[in-house]
C-alpha atoms as a PDB file:
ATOM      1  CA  UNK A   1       0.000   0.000   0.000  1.00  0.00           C
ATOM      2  CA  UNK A   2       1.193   3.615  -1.305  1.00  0.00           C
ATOM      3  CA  UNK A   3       1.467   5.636   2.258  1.00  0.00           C
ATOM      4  CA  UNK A   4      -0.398   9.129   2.043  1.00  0.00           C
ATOM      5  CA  UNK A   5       1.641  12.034   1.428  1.00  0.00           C
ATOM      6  CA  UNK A   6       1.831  14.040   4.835  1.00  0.00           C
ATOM      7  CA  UNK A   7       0.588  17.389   3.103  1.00  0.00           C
ATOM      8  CA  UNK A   8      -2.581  15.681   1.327  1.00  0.00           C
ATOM      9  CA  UNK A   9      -3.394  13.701   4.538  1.00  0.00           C
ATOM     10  CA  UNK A  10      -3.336  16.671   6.846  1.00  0.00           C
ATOM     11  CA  UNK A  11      -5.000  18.976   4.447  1.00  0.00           C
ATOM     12  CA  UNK A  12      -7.518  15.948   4.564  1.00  0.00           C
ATOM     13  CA  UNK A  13      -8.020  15.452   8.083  1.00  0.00           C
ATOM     14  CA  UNK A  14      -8.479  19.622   8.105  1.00  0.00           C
ATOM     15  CA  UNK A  15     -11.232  19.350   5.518  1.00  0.00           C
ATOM     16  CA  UNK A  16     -13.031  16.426   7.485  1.00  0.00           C
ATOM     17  CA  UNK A  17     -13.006  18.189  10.485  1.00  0.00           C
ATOM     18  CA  UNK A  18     -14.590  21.489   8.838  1.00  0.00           C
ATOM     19  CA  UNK A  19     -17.537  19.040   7.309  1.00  0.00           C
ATOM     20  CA  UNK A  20     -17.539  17.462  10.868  1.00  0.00           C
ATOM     21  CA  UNK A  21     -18.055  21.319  12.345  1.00  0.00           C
ATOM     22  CA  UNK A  22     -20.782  22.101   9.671  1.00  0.00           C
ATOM     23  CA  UNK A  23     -22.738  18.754  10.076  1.00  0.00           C
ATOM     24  CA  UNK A  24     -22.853  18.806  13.753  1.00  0.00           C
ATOM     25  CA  UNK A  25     -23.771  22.805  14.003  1.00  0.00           C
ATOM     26  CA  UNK A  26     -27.017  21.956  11.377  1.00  0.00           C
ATOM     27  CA  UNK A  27     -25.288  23.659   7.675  1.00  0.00           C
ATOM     28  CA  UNK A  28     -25.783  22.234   4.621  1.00  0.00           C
ATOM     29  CA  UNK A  29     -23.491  19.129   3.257  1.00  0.00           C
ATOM     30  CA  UNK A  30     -25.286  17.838   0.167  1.00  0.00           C
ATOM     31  CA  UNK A  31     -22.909  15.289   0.163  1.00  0.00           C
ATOM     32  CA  UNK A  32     -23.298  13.920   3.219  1.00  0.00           C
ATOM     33  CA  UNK A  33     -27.353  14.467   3.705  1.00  0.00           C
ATOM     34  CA  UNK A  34     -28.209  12.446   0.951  1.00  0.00           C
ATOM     35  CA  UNK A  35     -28.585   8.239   0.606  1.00  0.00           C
ATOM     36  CA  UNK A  36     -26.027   5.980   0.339  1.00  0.00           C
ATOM     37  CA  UNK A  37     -26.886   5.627  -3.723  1.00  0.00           C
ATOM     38  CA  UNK A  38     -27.209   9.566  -4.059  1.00  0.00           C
ATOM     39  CA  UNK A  39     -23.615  10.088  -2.671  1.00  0.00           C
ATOM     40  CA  UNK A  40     -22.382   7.677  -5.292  1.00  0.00           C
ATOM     41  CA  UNK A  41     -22.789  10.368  -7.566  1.00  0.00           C
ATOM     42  CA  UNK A  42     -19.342  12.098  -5.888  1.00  0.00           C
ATOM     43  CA  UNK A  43     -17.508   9.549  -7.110  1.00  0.00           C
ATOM     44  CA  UNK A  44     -19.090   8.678  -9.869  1.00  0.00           C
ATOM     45  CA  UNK A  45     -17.423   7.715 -13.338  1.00  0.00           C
ATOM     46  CA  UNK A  46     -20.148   9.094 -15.260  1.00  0.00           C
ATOM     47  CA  UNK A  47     -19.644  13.136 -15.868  1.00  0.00           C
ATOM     48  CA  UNK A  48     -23.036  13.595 -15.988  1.00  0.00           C
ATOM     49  CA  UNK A  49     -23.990  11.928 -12.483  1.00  0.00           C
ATOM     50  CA  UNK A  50     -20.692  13.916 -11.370  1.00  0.00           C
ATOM     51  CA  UNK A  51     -22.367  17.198 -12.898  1.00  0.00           C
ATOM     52  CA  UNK A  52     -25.489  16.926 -10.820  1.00  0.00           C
ATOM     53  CA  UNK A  53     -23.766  16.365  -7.530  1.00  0.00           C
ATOM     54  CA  UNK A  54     -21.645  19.592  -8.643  1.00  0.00           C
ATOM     55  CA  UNK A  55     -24.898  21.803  -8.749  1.00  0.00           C
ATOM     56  CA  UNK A  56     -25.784  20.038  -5.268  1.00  0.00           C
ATOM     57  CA  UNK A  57     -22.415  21.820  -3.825  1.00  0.00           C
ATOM     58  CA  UNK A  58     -23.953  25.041  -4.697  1.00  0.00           C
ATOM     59  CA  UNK A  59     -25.708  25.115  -1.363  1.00  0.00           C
ATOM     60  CA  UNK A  60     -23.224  23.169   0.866  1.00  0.00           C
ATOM     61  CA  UNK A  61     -22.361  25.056   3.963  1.00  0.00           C
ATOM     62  CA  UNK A  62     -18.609  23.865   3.176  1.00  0.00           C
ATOM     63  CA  UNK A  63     -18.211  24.790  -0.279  1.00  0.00           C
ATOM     64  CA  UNK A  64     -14.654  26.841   0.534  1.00  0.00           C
ATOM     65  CA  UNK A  65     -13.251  24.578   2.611  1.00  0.00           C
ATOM     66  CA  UNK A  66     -13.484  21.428  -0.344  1.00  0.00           C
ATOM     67  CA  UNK A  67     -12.413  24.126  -2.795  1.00  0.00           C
ATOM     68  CA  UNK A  68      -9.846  25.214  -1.019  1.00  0.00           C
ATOM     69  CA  UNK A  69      -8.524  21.349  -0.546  1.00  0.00           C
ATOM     70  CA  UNK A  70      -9.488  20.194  -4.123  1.00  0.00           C
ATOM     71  CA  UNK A  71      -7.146  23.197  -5.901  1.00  0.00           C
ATOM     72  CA  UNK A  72      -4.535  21.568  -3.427  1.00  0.00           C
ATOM     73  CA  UNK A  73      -4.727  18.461  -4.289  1.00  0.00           C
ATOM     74  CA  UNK A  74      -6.375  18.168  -8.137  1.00  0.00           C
ATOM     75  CA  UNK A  75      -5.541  14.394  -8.506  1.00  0.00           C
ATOM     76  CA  UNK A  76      -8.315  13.647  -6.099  1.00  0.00           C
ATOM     77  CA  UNK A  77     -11.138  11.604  -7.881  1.00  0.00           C
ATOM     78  CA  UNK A  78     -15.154  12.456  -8.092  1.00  0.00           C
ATOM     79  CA  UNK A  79     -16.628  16.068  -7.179  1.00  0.00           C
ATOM     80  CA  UNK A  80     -15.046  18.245  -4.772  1.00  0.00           C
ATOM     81  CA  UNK A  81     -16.091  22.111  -4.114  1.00  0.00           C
ATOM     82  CA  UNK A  82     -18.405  22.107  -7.161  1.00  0.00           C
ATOM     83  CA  UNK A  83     -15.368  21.094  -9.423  1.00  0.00           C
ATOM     84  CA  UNK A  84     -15.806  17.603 -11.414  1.00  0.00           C
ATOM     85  CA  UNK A  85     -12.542  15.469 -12.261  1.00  0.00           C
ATOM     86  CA  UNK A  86     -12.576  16.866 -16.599  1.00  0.00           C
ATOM     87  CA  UNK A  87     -12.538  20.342 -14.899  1.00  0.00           C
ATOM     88  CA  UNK A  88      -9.533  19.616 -12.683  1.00  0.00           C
ATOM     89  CA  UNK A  89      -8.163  17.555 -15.487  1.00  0.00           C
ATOM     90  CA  UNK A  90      -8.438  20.676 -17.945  1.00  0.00           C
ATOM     91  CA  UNK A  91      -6.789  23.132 -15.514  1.00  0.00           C
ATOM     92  CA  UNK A  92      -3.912  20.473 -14.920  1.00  0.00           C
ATOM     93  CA  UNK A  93      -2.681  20.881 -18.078  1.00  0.00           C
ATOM     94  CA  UNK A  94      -0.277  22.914 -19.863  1.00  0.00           C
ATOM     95  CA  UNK A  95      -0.441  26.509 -19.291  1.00  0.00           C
ATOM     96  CA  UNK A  96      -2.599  28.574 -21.705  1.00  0.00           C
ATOM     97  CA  UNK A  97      -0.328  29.854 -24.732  1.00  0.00           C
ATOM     98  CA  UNK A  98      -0.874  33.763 -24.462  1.00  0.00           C
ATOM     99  CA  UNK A  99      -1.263  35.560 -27.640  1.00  0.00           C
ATOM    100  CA  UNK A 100      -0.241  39.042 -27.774  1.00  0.00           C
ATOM    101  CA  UNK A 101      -2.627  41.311 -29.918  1.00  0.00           C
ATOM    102  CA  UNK A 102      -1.054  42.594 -33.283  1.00  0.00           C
END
């Protein structure tokens, strides 16, 4: 087994414990408030399942804090802060070739 990188497993344990904080004060965490099957959407393969649970972080209490981990750590799979993996994937890339106006 690969051990966790100290950064992304700290940053982790930080984000748990703000959805912890926000669950157990009454906010919003789509994620976490819906069924077992609904929350498969997160992690979904399918970009359209992951789509839907993207609009669903609209109104989670907790939004920053998972975009704040998921810029971070991109590599991470499924939805994160409203961001699914092709987004994440796109910004990954090589930087944008700037074109200077003639």
């Amino acid at each position: 087994m690969t051990p966790i990188p100290t950064d992304l497993a700290e940053d982790y344990a930080v984000l748990l414990s703000v959805l912890d904080e926000v669950e157990d004060t009454g906010g919003t965490l789509p994620c976490r408030a819906v069924g077992l099957a609904a929350s498969a959407a997160w992690l979904a393969q399918d970009e359209d399942e992951q789509r839907a649970a993207a609009r669903a972080c609209r109104e989670c209490d907790a939004l920053a804090a998972c975009r704040w981990y998921v810029e971070a750590h991109p590599a991470e799979q499924g939805v994160l802060g409203g961001i699914v993996e092709a987004e994440r994937r796109g910004r990954r890339g090589r930087p944008r070739r700037r074109t200077e106006a003639a």
